[in-house]
N, C-alpha and C. Protein backbone atom coordinates (compact mmCIF):
# COMPACT_ATOMS: atom_id res chain seq x y z
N UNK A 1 12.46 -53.98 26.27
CA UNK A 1 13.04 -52.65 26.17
C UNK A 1 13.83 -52.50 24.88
N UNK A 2 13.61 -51.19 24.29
CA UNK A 2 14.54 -50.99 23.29
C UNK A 2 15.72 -50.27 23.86
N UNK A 3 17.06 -50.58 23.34
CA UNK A 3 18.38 -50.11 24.03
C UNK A 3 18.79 -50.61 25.20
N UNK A 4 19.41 -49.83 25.97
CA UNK A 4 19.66 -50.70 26.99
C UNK A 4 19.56 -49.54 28.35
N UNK A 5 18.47 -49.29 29.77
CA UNK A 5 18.04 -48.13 30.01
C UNK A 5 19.56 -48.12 30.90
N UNK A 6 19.59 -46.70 31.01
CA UNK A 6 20.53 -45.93 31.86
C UNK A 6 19.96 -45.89 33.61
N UNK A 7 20.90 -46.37 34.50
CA UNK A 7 20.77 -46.23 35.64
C UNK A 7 21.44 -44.70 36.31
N UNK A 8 19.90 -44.06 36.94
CA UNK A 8 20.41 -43.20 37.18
C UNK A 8 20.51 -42.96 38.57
N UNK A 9 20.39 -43.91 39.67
CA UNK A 9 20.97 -44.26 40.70
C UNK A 9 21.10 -45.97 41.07
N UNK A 10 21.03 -46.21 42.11
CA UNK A 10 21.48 -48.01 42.20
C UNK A 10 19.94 -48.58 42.15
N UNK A 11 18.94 -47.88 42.30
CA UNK A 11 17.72 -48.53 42.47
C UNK A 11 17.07 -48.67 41.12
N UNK A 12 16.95 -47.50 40.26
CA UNK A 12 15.79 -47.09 39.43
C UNK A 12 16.15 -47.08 38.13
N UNK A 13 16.19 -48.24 37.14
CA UNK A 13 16.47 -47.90 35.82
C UNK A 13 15.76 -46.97 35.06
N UNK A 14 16.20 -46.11 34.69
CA UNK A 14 15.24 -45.30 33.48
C UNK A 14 15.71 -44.92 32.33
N UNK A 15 15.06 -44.49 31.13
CA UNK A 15 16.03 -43.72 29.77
C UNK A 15 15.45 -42.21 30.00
N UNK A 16 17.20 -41.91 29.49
CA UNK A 16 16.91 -40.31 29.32
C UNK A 16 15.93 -39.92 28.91
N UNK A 17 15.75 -38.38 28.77
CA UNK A 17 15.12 -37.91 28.39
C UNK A 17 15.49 -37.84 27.00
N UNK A 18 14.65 -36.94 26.00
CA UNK A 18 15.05 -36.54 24.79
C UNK A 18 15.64 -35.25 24.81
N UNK A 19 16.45 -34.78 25.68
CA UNK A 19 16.75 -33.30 25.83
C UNK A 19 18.24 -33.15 25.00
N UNK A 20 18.29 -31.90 24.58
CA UNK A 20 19.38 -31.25 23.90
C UNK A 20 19.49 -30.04 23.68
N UNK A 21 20.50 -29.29 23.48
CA UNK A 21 21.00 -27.71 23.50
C UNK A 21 20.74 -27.13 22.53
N UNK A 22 20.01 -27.38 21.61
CA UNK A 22 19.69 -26.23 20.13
C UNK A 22 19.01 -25.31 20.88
N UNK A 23 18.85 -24.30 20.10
CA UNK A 23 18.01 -22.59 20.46
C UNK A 23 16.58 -23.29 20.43
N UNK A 24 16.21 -24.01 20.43
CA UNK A 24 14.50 -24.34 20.38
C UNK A 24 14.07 -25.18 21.57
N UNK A 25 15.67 -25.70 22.61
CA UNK A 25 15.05 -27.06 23.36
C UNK A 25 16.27 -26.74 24.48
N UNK A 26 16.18 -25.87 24.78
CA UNK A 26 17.64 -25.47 25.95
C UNK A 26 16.72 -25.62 27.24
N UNK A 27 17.53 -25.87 28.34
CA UNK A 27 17.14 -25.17 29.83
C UNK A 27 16.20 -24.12 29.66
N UNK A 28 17.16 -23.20 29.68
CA UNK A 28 16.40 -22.06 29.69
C UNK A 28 14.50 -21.47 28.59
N UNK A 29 14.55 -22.41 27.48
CA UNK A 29 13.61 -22.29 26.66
C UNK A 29 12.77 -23.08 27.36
N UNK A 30 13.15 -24.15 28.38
CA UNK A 30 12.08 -25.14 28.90
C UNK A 30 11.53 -23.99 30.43
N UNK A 31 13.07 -23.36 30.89
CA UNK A 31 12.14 -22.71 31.85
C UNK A 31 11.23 -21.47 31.85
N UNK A 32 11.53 -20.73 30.45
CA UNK A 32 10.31 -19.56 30.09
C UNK A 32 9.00 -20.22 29.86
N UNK A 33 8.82 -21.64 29.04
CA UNK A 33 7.60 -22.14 28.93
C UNK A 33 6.73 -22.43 30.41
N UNK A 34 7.74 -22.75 31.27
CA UNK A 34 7.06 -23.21 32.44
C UNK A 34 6.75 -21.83 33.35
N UNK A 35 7.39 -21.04 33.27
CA UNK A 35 7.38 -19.83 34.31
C UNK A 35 5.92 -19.55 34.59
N UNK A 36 4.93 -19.64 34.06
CA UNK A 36 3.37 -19.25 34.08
C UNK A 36 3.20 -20.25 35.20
N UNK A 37 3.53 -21.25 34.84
CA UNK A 37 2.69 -22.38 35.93
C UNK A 37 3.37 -22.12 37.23
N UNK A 38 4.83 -22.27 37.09
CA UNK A 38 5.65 -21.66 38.58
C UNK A 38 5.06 -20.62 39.34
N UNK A 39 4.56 -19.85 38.69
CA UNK A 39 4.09 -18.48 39.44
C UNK A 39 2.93 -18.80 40.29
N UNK A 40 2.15 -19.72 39.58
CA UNK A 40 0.92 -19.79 40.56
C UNK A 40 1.44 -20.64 41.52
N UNK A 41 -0.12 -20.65 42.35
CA UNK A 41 -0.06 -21.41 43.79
C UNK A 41 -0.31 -23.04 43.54
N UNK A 42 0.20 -23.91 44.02
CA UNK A 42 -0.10 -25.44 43.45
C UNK A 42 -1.53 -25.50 42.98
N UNK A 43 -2.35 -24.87 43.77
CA UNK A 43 -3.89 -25.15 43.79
C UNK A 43 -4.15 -24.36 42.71
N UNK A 44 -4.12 -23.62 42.77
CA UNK A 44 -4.01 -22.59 41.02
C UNK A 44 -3.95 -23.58 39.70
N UNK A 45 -2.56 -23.57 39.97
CA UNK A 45 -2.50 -24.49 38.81
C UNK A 45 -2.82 -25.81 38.40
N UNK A 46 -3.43 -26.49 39.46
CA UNK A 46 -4.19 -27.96 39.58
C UNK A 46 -5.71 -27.24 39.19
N UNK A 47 -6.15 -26.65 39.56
CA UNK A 47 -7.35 -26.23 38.72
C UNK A 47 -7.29 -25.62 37.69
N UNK A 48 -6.24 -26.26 37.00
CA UNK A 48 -6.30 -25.67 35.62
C UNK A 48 -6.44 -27.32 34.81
N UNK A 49 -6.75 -28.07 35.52
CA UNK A 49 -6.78 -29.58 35.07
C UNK A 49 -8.41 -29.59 35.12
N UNK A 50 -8.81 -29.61 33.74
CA UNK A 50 -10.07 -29.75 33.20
C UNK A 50 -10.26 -31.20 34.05
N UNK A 51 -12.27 -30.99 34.88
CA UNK A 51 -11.92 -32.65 35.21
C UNK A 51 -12.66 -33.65 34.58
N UNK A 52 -13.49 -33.11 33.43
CA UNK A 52 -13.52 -34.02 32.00
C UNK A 52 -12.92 -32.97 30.77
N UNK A 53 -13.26 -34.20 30.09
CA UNK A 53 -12.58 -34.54 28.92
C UNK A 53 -13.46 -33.03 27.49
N UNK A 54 -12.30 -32.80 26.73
CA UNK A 54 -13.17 -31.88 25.80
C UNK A 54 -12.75 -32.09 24.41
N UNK A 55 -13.08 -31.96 23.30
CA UNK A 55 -13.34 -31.82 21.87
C UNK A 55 -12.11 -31.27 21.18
N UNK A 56 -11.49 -31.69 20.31
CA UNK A 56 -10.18 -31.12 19.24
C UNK A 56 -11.13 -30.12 18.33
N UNK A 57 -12.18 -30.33 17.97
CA UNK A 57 -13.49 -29.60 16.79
C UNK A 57 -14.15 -28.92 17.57
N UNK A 58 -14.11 -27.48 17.12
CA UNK A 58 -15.20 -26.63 17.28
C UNK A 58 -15.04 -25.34 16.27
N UNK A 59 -16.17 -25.06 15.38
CA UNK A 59 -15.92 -24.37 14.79
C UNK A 59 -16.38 -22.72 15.20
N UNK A 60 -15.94 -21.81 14.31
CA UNK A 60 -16.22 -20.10 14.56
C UNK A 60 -17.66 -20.08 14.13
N UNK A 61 -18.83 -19.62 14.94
CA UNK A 61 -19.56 -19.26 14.11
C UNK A 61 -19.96 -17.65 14.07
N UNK A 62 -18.65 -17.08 13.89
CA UNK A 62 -18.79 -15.72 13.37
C UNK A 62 -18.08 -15.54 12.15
N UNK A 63 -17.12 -16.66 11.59
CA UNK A 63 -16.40 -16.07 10.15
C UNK A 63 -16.41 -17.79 9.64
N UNK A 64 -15.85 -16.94 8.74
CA UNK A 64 -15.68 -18.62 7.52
C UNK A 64 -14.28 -18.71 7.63
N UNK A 65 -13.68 -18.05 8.71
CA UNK A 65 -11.52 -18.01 8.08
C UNK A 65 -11.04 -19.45 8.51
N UNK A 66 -11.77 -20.54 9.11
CA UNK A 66 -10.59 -21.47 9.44
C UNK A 66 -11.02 -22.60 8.96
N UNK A 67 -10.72 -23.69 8.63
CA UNK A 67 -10.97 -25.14 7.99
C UNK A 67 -10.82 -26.30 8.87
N UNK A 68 -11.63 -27.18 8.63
CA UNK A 68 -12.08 -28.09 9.62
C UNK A 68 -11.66 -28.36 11.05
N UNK A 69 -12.29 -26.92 11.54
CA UNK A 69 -12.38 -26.62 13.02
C UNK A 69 -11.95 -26.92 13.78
N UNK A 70 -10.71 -26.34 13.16
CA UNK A 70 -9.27 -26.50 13.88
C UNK A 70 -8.86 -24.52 14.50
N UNK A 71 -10.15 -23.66 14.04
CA UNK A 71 -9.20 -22.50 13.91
C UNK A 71 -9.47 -21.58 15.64
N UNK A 72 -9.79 -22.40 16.35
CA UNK A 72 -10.53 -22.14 18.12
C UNK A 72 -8.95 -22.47 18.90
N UNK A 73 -8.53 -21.11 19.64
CA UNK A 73 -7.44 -21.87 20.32
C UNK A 73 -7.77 -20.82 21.51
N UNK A 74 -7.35 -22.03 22.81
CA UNK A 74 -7.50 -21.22 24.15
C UNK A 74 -7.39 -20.62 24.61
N UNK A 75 -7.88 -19.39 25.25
CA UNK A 75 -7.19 -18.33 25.79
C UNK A 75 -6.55 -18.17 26.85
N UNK A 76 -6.22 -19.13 27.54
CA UNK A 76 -4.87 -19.82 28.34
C UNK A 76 -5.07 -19.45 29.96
N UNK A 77 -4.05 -19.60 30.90
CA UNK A 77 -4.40 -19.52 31.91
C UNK A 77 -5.41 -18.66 32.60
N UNK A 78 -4.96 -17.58 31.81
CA UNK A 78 -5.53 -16.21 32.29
C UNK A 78 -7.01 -16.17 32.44
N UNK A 79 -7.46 -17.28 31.06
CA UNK A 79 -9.18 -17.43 31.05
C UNK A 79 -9.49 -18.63 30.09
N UNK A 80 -9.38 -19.40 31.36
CA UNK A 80 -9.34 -20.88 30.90
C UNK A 80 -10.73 -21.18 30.37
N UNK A 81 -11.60 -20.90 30.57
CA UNK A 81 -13.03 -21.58 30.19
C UNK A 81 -13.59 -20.79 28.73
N UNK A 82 -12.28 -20.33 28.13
CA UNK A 82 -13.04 -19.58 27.11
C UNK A 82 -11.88 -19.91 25.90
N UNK A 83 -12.24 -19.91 24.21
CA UNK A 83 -11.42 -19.40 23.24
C UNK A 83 -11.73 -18.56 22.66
N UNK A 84 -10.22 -18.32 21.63
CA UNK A 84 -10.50 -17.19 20.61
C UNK A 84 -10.07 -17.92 19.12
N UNK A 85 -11.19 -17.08 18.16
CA UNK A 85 -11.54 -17.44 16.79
C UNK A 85 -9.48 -16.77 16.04
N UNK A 86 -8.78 -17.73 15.30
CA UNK A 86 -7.77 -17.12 15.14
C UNK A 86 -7.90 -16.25 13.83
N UNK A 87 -9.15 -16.13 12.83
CA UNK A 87 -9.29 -15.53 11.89
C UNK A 87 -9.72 -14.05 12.25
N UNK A 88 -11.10 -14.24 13.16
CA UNK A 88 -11.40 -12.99 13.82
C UNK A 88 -11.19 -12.75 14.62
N UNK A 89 -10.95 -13.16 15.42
CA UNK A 89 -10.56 -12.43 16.86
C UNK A 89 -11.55 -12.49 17.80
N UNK A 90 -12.62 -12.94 17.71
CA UNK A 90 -13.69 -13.34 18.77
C UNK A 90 -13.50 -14.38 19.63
N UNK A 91 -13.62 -13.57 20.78
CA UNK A 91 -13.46 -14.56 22.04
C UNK A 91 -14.97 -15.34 22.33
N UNK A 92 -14.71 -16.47 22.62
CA UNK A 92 -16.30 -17.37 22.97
C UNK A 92 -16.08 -17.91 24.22
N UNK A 93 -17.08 -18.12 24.65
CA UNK A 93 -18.80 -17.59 24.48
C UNK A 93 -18.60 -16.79 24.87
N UNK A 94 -19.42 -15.76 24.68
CA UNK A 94 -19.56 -14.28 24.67
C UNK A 94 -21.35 -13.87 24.62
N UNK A 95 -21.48 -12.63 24.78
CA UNK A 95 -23.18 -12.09 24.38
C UNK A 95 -23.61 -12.68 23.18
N UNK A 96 -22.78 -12.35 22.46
CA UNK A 96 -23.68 -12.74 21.04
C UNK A 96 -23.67 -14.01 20.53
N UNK A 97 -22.89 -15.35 21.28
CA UNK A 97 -22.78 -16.88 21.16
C UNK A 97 -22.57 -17.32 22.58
N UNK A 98 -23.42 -17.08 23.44
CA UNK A 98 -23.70 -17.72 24.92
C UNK A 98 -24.14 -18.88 24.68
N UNK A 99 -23.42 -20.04 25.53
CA UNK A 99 -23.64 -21.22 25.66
C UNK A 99 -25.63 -21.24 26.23
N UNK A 100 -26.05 -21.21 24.85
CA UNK A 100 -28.05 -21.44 25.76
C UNK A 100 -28.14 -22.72 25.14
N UNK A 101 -27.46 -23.55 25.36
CA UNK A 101 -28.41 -24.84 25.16
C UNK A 101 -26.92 -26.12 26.31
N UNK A 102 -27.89 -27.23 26.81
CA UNK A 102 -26.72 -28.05 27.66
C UNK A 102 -27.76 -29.81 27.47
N UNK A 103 -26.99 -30.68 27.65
CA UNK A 103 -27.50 -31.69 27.88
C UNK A 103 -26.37 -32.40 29.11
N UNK A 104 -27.37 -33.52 29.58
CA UNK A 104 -26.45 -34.48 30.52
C UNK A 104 -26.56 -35.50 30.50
N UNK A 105 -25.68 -36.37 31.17
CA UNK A 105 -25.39 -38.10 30.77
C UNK A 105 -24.27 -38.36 31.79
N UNK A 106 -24.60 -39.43 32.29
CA UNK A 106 -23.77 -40.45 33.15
C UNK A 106 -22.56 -40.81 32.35
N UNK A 107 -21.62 -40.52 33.04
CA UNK A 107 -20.12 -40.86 32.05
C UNK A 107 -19.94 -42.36 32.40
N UNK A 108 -18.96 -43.07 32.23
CA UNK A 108 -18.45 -44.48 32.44
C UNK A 108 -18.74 -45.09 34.02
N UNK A 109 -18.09 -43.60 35.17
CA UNK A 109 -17.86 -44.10 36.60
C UNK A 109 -19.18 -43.98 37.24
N UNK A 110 -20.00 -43.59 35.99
CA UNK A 110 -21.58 -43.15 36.74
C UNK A 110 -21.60 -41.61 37.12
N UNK A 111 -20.86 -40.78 36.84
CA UNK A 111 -20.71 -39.33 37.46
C UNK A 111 -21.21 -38.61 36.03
N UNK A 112 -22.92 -37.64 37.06
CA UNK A 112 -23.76 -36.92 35.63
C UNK A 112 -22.32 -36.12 35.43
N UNK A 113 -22.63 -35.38 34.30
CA UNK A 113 -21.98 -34.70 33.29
C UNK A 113 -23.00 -33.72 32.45
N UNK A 114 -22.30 -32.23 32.81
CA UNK A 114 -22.95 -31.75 32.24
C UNK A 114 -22.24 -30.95 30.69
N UNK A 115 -22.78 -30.84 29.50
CA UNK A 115 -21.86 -30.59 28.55
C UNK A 115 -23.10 -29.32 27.71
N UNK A 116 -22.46 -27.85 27.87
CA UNK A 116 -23.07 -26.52 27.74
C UNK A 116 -22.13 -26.27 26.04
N UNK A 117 -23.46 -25.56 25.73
CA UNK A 117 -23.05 -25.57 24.24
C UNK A 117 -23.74 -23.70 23.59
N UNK A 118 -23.24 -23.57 22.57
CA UNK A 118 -24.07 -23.08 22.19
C UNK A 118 -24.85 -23.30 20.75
N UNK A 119 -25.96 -23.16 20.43
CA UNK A 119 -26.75 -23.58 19.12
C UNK A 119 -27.32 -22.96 18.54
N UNK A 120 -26.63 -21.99 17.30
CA UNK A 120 -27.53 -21.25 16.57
C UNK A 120 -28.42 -21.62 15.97
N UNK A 121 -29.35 -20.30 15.26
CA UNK A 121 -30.69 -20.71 14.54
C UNK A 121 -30.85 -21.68 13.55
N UNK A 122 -29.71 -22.13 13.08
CA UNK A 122 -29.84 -23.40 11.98
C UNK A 122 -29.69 -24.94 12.83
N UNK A 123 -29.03 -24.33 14.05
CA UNK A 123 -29.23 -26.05 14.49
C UNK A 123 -27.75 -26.87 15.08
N UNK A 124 -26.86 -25.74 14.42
CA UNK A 124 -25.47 -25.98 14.75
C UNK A 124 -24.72 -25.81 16.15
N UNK A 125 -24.32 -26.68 16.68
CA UNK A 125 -23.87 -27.07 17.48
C UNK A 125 -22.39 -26.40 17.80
N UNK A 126 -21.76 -25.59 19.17
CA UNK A 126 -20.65 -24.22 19.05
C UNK A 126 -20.24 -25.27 20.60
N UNK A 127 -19.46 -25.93 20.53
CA UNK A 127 -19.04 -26.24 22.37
C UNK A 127 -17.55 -25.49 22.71
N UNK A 128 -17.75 -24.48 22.73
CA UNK A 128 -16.87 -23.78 23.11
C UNK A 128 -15.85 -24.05 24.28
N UNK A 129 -16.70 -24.13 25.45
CA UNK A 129 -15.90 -24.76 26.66
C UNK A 129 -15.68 -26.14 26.61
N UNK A 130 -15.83 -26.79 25.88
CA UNK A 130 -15.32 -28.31 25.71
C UNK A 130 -14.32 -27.95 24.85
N UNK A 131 -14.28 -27.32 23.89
CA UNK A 131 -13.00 -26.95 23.42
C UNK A 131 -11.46 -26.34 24.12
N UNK A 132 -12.18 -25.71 24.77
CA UNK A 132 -10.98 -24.95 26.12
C UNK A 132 -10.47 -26.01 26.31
N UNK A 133 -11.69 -26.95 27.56
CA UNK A 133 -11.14 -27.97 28.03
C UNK A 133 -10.27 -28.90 27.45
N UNK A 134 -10.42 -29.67 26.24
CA UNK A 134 -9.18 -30.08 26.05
C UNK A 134 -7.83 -29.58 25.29
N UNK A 135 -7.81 -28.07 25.18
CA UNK A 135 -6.57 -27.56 25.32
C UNK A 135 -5.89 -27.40 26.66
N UNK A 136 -6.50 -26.68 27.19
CA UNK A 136 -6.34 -26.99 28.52
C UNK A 136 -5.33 -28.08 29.33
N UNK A 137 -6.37 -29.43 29.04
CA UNK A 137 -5.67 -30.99 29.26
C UNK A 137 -4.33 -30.64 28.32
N UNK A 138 -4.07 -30.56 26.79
CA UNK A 138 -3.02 -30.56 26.68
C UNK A 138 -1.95 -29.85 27.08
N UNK A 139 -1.95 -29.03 27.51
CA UNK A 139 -1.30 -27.74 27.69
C UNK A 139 -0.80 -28.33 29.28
N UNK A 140 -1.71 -28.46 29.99
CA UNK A 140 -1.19 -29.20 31.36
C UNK A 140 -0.47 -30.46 31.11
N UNK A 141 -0.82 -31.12 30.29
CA UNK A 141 0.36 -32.39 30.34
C UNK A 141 1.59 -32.06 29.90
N UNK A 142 1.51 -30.87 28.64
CA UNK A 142 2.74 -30.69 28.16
C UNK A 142 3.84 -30.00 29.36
N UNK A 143 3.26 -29.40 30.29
CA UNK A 143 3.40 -28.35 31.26
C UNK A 143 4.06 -29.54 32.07
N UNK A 144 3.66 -30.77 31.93
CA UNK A 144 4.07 -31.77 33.10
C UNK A 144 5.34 -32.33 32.63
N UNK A 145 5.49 -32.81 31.51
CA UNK A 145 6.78 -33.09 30.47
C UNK A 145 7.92 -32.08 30.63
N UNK A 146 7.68 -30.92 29.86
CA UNK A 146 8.51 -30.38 30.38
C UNK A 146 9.12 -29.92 32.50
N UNK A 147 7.97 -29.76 33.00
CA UNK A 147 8.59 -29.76 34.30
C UNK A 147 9.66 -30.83 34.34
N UNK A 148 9.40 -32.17 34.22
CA UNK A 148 9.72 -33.69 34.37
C UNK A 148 11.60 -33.42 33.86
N UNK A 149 11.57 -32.91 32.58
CA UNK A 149 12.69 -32.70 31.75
C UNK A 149 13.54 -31.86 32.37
N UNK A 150 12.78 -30.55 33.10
CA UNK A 150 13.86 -30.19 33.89
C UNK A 150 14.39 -30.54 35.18
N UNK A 151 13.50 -31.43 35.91
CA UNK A 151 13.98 -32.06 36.83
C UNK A 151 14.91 -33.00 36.41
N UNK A 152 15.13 -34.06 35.44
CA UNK A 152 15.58 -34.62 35.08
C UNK A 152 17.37 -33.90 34.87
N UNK A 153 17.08 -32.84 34.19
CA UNK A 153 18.32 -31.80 33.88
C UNK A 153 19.04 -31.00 35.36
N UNK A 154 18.32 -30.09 35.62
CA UNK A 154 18.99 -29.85 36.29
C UNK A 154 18.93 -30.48 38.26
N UNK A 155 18.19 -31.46 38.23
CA UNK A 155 17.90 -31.89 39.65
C UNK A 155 16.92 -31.41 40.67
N UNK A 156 16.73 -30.16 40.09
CA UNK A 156 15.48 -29.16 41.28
C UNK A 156 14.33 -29.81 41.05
N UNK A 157 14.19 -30.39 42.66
CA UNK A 157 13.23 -31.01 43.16
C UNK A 157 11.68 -29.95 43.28
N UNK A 158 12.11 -29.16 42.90
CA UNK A 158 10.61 -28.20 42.61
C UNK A 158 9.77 -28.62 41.43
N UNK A 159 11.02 -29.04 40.31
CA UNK A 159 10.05 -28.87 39.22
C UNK A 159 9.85 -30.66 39.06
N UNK A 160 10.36 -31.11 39.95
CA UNK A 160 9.77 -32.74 39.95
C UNK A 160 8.29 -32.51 40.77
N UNK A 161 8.11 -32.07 41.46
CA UNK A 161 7.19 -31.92 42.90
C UNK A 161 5.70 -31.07 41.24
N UNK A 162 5.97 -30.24 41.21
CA UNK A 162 5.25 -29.70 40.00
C UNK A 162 4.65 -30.55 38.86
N UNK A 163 5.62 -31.60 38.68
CA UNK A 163 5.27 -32.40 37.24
C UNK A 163 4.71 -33.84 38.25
N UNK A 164 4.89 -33.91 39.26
CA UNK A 164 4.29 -35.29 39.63
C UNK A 164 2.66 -34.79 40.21
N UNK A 165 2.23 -33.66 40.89
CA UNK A 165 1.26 -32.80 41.22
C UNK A 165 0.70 -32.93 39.92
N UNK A 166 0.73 -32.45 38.95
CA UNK A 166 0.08 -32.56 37.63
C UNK A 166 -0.37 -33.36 37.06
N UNK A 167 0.50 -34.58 37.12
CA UNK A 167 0.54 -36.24 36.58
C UNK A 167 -0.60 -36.71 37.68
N UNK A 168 -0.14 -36.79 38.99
CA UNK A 168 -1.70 -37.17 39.77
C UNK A 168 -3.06 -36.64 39.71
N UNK A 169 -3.26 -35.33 39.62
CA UNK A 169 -4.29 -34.81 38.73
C UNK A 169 -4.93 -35.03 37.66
N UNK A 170 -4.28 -35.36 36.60
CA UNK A 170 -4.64 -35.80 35.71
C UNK A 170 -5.07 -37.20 35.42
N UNK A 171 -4.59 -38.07 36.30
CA UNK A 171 -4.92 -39.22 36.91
C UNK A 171 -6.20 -39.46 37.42
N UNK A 172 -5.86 -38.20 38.46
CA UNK A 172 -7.72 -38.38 39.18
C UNK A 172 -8.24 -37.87 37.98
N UNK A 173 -8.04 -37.08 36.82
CA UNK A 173 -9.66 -36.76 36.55
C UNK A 173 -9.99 -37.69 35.21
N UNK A 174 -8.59 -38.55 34.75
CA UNK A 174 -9.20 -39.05 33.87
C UNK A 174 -8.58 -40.72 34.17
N UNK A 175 -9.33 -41.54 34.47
CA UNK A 175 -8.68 -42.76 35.29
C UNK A 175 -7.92 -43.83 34.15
């Protein structure tokens, strides 16, 4: 161990968190981030845990505005299986870039896998919903951290119950 951990009852050594009071990292800034996930129903928000794994790269293929296909970001709870282009504004897949092409493959545990794409006329490869998906994954872990932090802070056993629900989920889907 580096330091020396803080006991925060007679049983369970642990180290703090990294928490502190600036305008960027307060209580309250941790509980507007979380309020989306609070609102839903546990099951709601556990199916928002992609249960494979998805892609940091995917590029627009309606504009040239973003650089190494980084410029695809999720369109969030509301419509998880989809992004939007941040140069143009096109949401994917859509009519005019529908996922028409898919292949499959046995992952590690032996479980097929199916991975839907779309492929324009030159040959290029658009995985749109693999892109979701691992925003998605991040967005739920971050969602789990912070819950964790405010349990940690202020004691409400809700938002421990929330961040350990998440953490096991994410568990099952990625071992």
């Amino acid at each position: 161990f580096i330091g020396t951990p803080v006991m925060a009852d007679d049983h369970h050594p642990v180290f703090p968190p990294a928490h502190n009071t600036n305008a960027y990292n307060t209580t309250e800034a941790y509980e507007n981030q979380v309020a989306d996930i609070l609102a839903m129903s546990e099951q709601d928000m556990l199916a928002l845990v992609p249960e494979q794994n998805g892609f940091i790269f995917c590029g627009c293929p309606n504009c040239d505005g973003n650089t190494q296909e980084l410029g695809l970001e999720w369109c969030g709870p509301d419509d998880p299986q989809r992004v939007r282009c941040r140069s143009c504004d096109m949401v994917f897949p859509n009519d005019q870039y529908p996922m028409n092409e898919s292949f499959e493959f046995l992952d590690r545990r032996g479980t097929m896998r199916t991975w839907r794409y779309h492929q324009d006329a030159a040959g290029t490869e658009y995985f749109f919903v693999a892109k979701a998906r691992y925003q998605a994954k991040h967005f739920m872990g971050t969602r789990a951290l912070w819950l964790a932090t405010l349990y940690n802070v202020t004691g409400d056993r809700a938002y421990a119950r929330r961040a350990a629900l998440i953490l096991h989920r994410l568990a099952e889907c990625y071992p």
